[in-house]
C-alpha atoms as a PDB file:
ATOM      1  CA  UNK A   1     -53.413 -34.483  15.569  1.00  0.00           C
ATOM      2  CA  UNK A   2     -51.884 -36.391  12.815  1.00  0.00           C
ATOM      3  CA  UNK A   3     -48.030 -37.642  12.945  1.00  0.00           C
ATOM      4  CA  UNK A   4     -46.142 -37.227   9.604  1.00  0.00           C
ATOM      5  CA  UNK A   5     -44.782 -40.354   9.600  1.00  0.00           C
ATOM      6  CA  UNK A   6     -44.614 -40.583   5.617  1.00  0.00           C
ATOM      7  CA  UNK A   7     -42.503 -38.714   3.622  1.00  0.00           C
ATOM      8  CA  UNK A   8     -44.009 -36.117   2.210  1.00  0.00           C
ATOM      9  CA  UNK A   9     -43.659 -33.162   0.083  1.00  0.00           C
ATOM     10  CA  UNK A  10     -43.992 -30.653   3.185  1.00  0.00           C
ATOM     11  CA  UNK A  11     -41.395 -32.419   5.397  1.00  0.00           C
ATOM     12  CA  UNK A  12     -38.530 -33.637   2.816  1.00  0.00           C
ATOM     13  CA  UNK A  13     -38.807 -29.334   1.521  1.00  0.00           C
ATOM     14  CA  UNK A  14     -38.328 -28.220   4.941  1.00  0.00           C
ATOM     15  CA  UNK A  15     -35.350 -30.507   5.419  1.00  0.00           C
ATOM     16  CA  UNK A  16     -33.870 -29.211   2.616  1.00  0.00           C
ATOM     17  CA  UNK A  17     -34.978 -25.723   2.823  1.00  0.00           C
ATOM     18  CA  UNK A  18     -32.885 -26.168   6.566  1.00  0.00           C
ATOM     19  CA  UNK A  19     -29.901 -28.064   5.141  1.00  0.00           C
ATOM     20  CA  UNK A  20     -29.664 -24.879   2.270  1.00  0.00           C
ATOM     21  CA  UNK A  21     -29.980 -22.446   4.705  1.00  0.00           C
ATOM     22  CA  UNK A  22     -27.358 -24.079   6.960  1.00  0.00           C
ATOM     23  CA  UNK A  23     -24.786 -24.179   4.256  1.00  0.00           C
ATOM     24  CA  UNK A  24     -25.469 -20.972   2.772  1.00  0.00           C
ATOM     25  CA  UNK A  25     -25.061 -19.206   6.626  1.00  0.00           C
ATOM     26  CA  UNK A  26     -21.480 -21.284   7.240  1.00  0.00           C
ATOM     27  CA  UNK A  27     -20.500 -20.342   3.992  1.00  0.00           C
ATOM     28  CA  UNK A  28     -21.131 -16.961   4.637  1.00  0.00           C
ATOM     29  CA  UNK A  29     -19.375 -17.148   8.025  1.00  0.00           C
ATOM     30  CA  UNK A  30     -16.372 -18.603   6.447  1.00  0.00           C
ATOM     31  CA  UNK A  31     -16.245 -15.680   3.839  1.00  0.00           C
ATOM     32  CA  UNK A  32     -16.364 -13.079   6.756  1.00  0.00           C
ATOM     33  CA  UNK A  33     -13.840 -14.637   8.489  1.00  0.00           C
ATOM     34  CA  UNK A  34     -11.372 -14.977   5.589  1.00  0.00           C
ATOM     35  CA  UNK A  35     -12.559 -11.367   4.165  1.00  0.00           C
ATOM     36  CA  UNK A  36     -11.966 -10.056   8.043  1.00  0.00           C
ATOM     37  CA  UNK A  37      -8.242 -12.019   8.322  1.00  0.00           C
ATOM     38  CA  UNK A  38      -7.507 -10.455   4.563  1.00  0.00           C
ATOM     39  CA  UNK A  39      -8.230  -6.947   5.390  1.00  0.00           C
ATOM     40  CA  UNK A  40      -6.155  -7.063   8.796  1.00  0.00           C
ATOM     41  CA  UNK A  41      -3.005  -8.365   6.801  1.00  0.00           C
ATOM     42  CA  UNK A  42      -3.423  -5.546   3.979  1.00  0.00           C
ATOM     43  CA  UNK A  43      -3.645  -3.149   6.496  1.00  0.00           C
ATOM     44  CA  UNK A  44      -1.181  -4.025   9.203  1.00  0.00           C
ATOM     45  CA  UNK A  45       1.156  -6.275   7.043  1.00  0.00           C
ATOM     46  CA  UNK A  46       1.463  -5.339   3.915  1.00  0.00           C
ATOM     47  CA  UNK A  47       0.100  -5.467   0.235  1.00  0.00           C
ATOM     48  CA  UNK A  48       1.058  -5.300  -3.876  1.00  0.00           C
ATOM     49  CA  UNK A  49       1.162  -2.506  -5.310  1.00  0.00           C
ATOM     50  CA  UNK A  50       1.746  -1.725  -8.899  1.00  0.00           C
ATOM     51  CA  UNK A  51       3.863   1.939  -9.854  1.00  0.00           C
ATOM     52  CA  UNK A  52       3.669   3.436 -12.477  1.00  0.00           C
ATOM     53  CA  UNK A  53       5.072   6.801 -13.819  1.00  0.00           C
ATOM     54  CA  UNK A  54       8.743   7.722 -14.115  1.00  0.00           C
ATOM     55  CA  UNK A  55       9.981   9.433 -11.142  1.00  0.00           C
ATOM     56  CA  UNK A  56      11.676   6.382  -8.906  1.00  0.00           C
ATOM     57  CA  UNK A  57      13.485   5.367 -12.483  1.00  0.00           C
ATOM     58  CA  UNK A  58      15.611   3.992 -12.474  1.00  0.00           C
ATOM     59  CA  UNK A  59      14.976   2.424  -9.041  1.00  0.00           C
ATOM     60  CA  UNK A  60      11.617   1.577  -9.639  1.00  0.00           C
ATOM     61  CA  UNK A  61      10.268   1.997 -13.506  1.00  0.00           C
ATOM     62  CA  UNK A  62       6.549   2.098 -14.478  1.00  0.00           C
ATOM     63  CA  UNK A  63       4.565  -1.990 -14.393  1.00  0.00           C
ATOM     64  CA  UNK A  64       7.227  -2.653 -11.385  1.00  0.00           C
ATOM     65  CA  UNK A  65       5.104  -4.432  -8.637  1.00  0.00           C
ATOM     66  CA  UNK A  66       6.694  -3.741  -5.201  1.00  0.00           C
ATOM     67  CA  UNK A  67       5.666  -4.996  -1.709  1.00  0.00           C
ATOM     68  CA  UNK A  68       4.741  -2.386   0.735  1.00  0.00           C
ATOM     69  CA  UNK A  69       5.103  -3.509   4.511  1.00  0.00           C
ATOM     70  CA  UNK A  70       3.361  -1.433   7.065  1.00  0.00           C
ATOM     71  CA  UNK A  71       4.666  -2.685  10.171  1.00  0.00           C
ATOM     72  CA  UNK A  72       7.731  -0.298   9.969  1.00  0.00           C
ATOM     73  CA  UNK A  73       5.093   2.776   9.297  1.00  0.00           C
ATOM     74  CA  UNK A  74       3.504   1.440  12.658  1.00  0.00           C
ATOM     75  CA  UNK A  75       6.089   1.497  14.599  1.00  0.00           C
ATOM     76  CA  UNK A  76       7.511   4.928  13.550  1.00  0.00           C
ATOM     77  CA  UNK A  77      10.758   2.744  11.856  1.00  0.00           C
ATOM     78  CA  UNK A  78      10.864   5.201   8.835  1.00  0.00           C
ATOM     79  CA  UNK A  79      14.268   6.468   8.255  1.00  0.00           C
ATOM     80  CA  UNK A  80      15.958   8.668   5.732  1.00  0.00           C
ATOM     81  CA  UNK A  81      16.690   6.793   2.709  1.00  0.00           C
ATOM     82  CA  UNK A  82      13.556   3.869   2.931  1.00  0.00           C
ATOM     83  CA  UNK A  83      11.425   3.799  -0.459  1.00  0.00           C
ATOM     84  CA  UNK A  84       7.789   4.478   1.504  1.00  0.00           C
ATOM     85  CA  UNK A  85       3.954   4.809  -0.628  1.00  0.00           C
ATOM     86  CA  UNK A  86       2.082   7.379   0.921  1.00  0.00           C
ATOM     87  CA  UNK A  87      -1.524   8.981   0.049  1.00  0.00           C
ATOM     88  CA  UNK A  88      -1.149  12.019  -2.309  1.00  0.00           C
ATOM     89  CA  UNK A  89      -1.170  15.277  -0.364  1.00  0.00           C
ATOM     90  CA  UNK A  90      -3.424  16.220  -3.691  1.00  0.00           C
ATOM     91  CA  UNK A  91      -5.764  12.801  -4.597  1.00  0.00           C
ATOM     92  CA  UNK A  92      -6.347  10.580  -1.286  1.00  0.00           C
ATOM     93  CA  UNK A  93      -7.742   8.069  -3.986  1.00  0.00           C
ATOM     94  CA  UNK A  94      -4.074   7.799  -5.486  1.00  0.00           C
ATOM     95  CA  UNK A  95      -0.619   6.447  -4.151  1.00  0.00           C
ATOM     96  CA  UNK A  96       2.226   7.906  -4.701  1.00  0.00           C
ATOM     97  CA  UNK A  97       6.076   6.273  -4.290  1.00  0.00           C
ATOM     98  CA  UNK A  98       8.935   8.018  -3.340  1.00  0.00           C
ATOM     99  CA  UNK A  99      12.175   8.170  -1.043  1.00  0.00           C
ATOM    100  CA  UNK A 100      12.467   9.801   2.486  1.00  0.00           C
ATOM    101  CA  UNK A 101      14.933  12.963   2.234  1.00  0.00           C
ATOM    102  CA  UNK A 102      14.408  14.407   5.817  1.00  0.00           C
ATOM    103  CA  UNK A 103      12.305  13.733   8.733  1.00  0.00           C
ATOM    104  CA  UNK A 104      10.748  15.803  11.234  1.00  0.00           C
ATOM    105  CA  UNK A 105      13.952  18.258  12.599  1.00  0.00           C
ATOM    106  CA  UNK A 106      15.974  17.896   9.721  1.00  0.00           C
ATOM    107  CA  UNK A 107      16.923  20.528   7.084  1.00  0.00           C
ATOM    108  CA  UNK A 108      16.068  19.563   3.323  1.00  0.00           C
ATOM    109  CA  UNK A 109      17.588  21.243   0.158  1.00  0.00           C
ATOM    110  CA  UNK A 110      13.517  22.648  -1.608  1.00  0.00           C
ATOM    111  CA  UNK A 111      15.385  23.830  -4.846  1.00  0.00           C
ATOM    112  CA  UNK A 112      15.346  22.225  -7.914  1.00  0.00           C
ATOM    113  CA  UNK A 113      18.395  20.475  -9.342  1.00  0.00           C
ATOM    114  CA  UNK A 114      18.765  22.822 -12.256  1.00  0.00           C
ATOM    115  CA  UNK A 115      18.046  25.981  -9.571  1.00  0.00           C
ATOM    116  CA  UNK A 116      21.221  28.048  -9.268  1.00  0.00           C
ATOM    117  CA  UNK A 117      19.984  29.409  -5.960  1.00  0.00           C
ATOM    118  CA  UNK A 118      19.615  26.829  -3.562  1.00  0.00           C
ATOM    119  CA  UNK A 119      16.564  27.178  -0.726  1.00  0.00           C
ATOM    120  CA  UNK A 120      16.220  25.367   2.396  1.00  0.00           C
ATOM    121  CA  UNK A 121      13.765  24.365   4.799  1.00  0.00           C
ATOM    122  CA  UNK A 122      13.037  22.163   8.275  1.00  0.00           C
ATOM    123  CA  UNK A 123      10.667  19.211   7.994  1.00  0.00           C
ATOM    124  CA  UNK A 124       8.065  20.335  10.630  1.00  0.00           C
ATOM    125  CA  UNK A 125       7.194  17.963  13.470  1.00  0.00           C
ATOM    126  CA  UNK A 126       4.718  14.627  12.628  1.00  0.00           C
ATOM    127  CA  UNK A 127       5.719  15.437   8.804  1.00  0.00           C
ATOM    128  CA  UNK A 128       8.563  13.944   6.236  1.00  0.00           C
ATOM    129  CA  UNK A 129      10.065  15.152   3.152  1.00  0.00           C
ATOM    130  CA  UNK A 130       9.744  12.710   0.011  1.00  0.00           C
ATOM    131  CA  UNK A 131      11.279  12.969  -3.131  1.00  0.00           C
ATOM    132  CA  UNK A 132      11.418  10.991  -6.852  1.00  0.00           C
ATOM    133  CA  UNK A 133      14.591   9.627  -7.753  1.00  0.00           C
ATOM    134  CA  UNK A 134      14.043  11.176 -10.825  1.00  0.00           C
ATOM    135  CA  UNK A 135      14.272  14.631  -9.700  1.00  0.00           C
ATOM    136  CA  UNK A 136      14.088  16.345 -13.586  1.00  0.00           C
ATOM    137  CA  UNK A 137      10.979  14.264 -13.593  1.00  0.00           C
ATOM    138  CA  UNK A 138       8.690  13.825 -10.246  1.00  0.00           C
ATOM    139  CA  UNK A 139       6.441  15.738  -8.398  1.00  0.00           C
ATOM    140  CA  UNK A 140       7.186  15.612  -4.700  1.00  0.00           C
ATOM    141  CA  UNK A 141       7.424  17.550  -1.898  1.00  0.00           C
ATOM    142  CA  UNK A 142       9.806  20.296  -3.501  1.00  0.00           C
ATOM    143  CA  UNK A 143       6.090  20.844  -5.522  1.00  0.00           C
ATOM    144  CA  UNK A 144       3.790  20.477  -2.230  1.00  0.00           C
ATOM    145  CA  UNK A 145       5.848  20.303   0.711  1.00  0.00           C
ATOM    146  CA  UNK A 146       6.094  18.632   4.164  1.00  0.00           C
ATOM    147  CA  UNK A 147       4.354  15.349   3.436  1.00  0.00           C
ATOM    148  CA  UNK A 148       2.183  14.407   7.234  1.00  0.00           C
ATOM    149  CA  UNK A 149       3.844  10.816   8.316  1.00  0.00           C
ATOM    150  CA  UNK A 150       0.295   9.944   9.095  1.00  0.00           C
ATOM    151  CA  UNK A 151      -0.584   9.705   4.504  1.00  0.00           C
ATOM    152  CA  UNK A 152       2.411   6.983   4.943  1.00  0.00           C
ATOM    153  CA  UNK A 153       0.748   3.656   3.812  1.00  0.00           C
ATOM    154  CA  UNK A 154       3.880   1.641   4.297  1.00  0.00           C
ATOM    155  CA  UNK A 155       7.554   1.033   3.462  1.00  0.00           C
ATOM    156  CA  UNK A 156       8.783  -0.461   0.230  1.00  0.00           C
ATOM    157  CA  UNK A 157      11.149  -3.949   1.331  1.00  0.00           C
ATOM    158  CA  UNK A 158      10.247  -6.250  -2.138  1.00  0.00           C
ATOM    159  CA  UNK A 159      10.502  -5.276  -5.927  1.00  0.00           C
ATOM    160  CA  UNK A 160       9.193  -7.654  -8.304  1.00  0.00           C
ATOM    161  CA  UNK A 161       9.909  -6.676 -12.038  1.00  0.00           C
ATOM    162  CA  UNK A 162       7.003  -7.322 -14.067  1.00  0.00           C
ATOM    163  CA  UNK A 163       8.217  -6.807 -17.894  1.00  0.00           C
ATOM    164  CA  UNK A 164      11.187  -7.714 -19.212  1.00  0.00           C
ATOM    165  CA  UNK A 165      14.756  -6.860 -18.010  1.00  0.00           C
ATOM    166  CA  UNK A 166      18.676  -7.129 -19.166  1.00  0.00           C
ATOM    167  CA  UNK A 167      19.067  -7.736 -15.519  1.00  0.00           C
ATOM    168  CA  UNK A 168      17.896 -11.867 -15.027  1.00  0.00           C
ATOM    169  CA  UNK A 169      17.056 -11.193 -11.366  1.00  0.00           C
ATOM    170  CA  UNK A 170      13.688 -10.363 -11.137  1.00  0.00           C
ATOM    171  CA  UNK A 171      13.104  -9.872  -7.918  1.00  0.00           C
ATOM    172  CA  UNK A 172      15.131  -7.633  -5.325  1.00  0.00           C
ATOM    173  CA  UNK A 173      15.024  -7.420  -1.287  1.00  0.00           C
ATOM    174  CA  UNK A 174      15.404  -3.916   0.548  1.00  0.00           C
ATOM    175  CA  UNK A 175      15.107  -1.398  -2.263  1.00  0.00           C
END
């Protein structure tokens, strides 16, 4: 048997072939682990998310970016009051942002602001009531109801104005 003890064609492509390979499977690795430690912060920290559509104005108009945190949503730290963004009761591909009128227990007004009869109902248990500021102008659950707390993607704590504003601040804590 002969020793390759020159360099040759075979050996030097092998090497490299090797080498490649290596970097190509770390970088891989690498981009799992980042992709992995991404999704677990979207998901159990928080995320961006853009609104648009005018029924949080004039809390929240449309091109607003707000941060959603999910820890409180976790930890069943809803309360009445909290801006939340929840999966539509109609679209599961679309979000939709509104405030937390009752929870679970408590007794919600279901009328409209211009009805001259007012209704009321009890927010059944594991569900919330949400509401648009904008009440002339949302959809919410005086349209479909009880919302379930589980469609609650997390709690709005961070606005961040994206067009221009009279108001210089452009960016506001605990909505």
């Amino acid at each position: 048997m002969k020793r390759c003890n020159d360099v040759c064609c075979v050996c030097v492509g092998g090497e490299m072939f090797r080498s490649a390979l290596g970097k190509t499977l770390g970088f891989v690795g690498y981009t799992i682990q980042y992709g992995c430690v991404a999704h677990c912060a979207f998901e159990y920290i928080g995320e961006f998310v853009a609104c648009s559509g005018p029924s949080m104005e004039p809390t929240i108009t449309s091109h607003d970016v707000v941060f959603s945190e999910r820890l409180s949503r976790h930890l069943c730290r809803i309360e009445n009051g909290d801006i939340v963004i929840a999966k539509s009761p109609f679209d599961p591909h679309m979000n939709i942002c509104k405030r937390v009128i009752g929870l679970e227990g408590d007794k919600v007004c279901t009328s409209g602001p211009s009805d001259v009869f007012k209704t009321h109902q009890y927010v059944p248990k594991g569900h919330v009531w949400l509401e648009g500021d904008n009440l002339r102008n949302s959809t919410d659950s005086r349209s479909y109801g009880p919302v379930p707390y589980a469609l609650i993607r997390g709690r709005v704590c961070l606005k961040v104005r994206r067009g221009t504003s009279p108001d210089p601040s452009h960016i506001h804590f605990n909505l």
